[in-house]
Protein backbone atom coordinates (compact mmCIF):
# COMPACT_ATOMS: atom_id res chain seq x y z
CA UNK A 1 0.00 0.00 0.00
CA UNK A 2 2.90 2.31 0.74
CA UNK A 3 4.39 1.39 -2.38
CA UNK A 4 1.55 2.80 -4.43
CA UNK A 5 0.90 5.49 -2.62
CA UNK A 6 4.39 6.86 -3.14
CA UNK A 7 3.82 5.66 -6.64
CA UNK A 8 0.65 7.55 -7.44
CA UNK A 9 2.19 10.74 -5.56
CA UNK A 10 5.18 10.62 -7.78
CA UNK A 11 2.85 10.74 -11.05
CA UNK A 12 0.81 13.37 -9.58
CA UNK A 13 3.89 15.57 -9.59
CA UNK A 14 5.60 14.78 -12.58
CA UNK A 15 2.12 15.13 -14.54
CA UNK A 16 1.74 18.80 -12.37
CA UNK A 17 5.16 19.37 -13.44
CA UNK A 18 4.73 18.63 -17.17
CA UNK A 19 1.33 21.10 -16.79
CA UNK A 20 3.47 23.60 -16.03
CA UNK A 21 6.58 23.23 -18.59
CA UNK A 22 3.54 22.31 -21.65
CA UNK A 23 1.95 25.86 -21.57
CA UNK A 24 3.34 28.07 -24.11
CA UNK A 25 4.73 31.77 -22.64
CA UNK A 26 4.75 34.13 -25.69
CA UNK A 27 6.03 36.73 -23.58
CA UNK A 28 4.39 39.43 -21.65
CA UNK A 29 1.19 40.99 -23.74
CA UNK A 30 1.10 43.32 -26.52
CA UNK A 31 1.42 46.92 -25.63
CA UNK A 32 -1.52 48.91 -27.63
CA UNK A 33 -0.37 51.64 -27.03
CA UNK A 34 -2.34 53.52 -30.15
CA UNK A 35 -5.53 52.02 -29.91
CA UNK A 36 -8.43 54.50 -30.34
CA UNK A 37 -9.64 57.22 -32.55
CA UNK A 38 -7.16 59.63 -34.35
CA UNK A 39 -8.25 63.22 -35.46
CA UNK A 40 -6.21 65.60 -37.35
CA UNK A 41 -5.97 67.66 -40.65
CA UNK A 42 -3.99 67.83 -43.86
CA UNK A 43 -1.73 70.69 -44.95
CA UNK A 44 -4.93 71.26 -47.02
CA UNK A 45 -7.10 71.95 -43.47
CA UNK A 46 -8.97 68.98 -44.84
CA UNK A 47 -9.83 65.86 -42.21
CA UNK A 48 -8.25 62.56 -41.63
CA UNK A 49 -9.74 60.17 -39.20
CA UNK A 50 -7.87 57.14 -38.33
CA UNK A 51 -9.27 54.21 -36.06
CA UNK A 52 -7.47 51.93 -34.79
CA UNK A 53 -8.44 48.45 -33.13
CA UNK A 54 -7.28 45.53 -31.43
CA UNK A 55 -7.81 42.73 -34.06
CA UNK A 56 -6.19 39.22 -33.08
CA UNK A 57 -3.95 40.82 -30.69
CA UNK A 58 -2.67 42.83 -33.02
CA UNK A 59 -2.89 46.55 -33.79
CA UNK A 60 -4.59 47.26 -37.01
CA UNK A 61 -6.45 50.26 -38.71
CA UNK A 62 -9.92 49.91 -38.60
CA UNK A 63 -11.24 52.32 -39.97
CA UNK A 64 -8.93 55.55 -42.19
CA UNK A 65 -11.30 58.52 -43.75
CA UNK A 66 -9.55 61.60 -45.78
CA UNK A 67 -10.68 64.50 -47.11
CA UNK A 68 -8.18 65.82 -49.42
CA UNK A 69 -8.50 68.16 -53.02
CA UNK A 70 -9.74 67.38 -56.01
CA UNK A 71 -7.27 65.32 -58.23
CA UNK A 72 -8.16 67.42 -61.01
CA UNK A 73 -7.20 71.03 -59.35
CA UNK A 74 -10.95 71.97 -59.59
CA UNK A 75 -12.71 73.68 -56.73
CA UNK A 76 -13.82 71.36 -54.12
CA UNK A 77 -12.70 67.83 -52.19
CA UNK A 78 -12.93 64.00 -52.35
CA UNK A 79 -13.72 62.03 -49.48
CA UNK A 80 -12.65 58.40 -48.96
CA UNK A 81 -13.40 56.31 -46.28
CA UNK A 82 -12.24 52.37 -45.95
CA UNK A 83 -13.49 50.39 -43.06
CA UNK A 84 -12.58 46.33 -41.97
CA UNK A 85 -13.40 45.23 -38.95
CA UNK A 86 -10.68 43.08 -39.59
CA UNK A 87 -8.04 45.34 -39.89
CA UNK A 88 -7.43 47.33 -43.21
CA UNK A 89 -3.34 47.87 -42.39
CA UNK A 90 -1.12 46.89 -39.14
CA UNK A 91 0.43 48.79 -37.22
CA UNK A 92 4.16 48.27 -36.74
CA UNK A 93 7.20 49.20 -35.42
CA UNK A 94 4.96 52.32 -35.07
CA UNK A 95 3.85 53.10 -38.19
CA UNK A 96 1.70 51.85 -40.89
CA UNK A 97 1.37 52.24 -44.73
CA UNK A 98 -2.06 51.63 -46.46
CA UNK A 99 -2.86 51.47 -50.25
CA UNK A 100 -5.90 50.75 -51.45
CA UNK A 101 -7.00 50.98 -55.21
CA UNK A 102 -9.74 53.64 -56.04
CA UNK A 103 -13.05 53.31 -57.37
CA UNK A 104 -11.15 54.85 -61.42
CA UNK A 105 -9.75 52.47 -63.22
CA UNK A 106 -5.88 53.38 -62.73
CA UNK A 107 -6.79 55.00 -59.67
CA UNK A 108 -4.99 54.18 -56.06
CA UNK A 109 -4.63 55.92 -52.76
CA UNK A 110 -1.78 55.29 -50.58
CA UNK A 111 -1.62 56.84 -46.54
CA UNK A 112 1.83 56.44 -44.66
CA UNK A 113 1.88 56.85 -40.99
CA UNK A 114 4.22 57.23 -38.10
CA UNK A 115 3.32 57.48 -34.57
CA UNK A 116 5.61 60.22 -33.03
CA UNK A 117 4.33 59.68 -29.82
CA UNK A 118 1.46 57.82 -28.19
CA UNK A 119 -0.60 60.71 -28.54
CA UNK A 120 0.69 62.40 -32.14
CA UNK A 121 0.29 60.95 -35.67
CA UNK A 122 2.25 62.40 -38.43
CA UNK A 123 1.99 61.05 -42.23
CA UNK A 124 2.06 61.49 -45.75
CA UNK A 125 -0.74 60.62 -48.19
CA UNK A 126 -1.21 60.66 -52.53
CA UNK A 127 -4.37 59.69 -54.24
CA UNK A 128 -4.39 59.44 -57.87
CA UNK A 129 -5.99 58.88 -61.17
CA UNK A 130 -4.74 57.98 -64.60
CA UNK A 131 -3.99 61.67 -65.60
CA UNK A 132 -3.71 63.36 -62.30
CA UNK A 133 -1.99 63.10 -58.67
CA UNK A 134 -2.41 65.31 -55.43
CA UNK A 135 -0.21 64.40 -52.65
CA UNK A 136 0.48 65.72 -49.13
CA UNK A 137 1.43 65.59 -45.15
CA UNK A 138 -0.97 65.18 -42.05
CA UNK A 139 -0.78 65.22 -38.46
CA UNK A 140 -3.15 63.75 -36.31
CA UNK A 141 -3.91 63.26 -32.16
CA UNK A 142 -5.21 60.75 -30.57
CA UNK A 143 -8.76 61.64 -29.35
């Protein structure tokens, strides 16, 4: 009897033991550190709104609306507004770049990112067509 009961307590603590030494550590968590809404304007005074999201632990834009002059120099603006819930762009290594092809055949808009701080967002964007480009700089905050 005291032969199995030194036997059965011995596989109690190798299998408690194993339990411990099986789980996977993938170090400590993800810092979001930019999660949230980001409001700011273009060198144009026109909007851009940037969302950002936790999305299978990982940072990842949302949600990105601009405002930015007409392509074709005429008076007036285009809007654009792309949203994912599953993440449009990442963030990393605190910044993003997003491209997404416009509704124009030969059209594309690209936004660039780069998190100066957790609280400031500064960034490039171009949108063009086939015959025309407009391109320009941002900053944002973090609302």
């Amino acid at each position: 009897m005291k032969k199995t009961y030194v036997i059965m307590t011995a596989i109690i603590l190798i299998s408690l033991a194993f339990s411990f030494c099986s789980k996977s550590s993938s170090g400590p968590p993800p810092d979001f550190k930019y999660l949230g809404t980001w409001l700011g304007f273009t060198q144009y005074t026109d909007t851009i709104a940037v969302t950002i999201s936790n999305v299978g632990n990982e940072q990842k834009i949302t949600t990105i609306k601009l405002y930015y002059p007409n392509i074709d120099g005429t008076p007036g603006y285009q809007e654009i507004e792309y949203t994912d819930s599953d993440g449009i762009a990442e963030v990393a290594n605190d910044a993003f770049d997003f491209t997404q092809l416009g509704a124009e055949p030969g059209s594309q808009v690209n936004i660039k990112g780069t998190f100066q701080s957790t609280t400031q967002l500064a960034g490039t964007f171009m949108a063009y067509t086939a015959t025309d480009t407009v391109r320009g700089d941002y900053q944002a905050t973090k609302q």
